[in-house]
N, C-alpha and C. Protein backbone atom coordinates (compact mmCIF):
# COMPACT_ATOMS: atom_id res chain seq x y z
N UNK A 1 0.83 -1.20 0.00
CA UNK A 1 0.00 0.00 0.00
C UNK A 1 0.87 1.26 0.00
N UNK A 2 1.73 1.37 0.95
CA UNK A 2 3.03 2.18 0.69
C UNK A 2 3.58 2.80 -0.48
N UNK A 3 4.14 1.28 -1.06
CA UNK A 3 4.28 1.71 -2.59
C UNK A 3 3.35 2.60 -3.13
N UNK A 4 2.03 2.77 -3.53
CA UNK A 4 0.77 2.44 -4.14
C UNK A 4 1.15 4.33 -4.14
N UNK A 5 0.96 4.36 -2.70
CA UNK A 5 0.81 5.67 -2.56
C UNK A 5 2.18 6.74 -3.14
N UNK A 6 3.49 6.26 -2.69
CA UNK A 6 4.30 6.63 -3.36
C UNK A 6 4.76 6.82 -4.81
N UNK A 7 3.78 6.06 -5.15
CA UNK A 7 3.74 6.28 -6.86
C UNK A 7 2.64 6.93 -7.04
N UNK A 8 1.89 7.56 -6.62
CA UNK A 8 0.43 8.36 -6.93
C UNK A 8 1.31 9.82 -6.73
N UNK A 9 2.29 10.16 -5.23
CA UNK A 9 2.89 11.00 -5.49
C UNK A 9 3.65 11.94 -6.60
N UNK A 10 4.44 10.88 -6.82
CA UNK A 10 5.53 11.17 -7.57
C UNK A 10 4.83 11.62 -9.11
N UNK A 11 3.39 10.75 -9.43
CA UNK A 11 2.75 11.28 -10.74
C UNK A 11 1.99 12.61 -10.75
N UNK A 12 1.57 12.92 -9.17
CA UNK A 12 0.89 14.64 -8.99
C UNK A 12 2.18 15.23 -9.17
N UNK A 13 3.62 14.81 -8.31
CA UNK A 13 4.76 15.76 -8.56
C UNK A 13 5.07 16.35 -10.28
N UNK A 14 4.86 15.01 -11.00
CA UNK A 14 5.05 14.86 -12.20
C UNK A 14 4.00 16.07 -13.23
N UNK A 15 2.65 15.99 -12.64
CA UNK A 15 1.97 16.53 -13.21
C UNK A 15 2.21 18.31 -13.05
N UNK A 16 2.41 18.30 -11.53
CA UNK A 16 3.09 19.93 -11.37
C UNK A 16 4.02 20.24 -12.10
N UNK A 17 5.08 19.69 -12.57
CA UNK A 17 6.01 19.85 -13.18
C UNK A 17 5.89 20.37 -14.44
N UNK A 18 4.87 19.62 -14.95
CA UNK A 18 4.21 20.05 -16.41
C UNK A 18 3.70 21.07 -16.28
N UNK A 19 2.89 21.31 -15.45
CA UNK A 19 1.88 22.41 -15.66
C UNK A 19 2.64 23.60 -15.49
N UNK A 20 3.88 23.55 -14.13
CA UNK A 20 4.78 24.72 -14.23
C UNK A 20 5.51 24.47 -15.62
N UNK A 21 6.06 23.89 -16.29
CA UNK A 21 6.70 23.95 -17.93
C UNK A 21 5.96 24.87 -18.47
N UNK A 22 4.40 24.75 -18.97
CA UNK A 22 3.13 25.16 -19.60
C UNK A 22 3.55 26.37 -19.33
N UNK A 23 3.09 26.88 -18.08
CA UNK A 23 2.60 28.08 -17.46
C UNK A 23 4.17 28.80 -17.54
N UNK A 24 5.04 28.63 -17.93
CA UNK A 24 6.64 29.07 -18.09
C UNK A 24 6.67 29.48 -19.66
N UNK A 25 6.74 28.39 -20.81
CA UNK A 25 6.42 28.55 -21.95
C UNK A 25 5.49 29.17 -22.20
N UNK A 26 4.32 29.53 -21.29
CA UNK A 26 2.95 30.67 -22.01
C UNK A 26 3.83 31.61 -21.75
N UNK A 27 4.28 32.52 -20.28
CA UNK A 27 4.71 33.90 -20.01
C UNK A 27 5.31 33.88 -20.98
N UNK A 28 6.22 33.40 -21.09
CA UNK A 28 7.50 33.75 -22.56
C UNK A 28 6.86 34.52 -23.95
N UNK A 29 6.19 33.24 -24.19
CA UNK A 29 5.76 33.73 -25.69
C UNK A 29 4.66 34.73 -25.20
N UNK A 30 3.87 35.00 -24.49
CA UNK A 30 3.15 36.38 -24.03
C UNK A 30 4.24 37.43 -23.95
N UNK A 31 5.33 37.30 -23.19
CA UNK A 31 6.09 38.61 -23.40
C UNK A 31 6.49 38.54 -24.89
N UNK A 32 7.03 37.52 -25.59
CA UNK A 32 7.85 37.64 -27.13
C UNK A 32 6.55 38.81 -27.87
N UNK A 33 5.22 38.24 -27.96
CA UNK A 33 4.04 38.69 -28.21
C UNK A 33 3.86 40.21 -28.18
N UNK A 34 3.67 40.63 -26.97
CA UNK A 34 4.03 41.92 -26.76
C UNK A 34 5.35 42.98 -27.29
N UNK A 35 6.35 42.40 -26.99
CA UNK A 35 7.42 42.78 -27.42
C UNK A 35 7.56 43.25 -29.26
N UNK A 36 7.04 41.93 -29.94
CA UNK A 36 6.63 42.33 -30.97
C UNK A 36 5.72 43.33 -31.35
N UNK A 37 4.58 43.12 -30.43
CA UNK A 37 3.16 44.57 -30.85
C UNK A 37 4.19 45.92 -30.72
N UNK A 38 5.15 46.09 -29.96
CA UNK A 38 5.37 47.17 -29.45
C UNK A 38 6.42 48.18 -30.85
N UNK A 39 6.87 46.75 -30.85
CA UNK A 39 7.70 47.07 -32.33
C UNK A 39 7.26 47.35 -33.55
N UNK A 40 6.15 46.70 -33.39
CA UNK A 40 5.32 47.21 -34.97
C UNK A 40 4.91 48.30 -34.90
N UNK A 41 4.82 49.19 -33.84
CA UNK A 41 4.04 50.72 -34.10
C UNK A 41 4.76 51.95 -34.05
């Protein structure tokens, strides 16, 4: 059961991980985004 649970962990850890990647790769290209509008005018 131990196990069981220790591997349910490690896949929410897993899943945070992603979602912070996501949410890292959006800001970026939101600033690249902007950065560009600013340049075009």
């Amino acid at each position: 059961m131990t196990k069981f649970i220790s591997e349910a962990q490690d896949r929410d850890l897993d899943r945070s991980g992603v979602i912070k990647g996501f949410d890292f790769c959006y800001e970026t290209a939101w600033k690249f985004l902007q950065k560009l509008a600013e340049n075009a005018d």
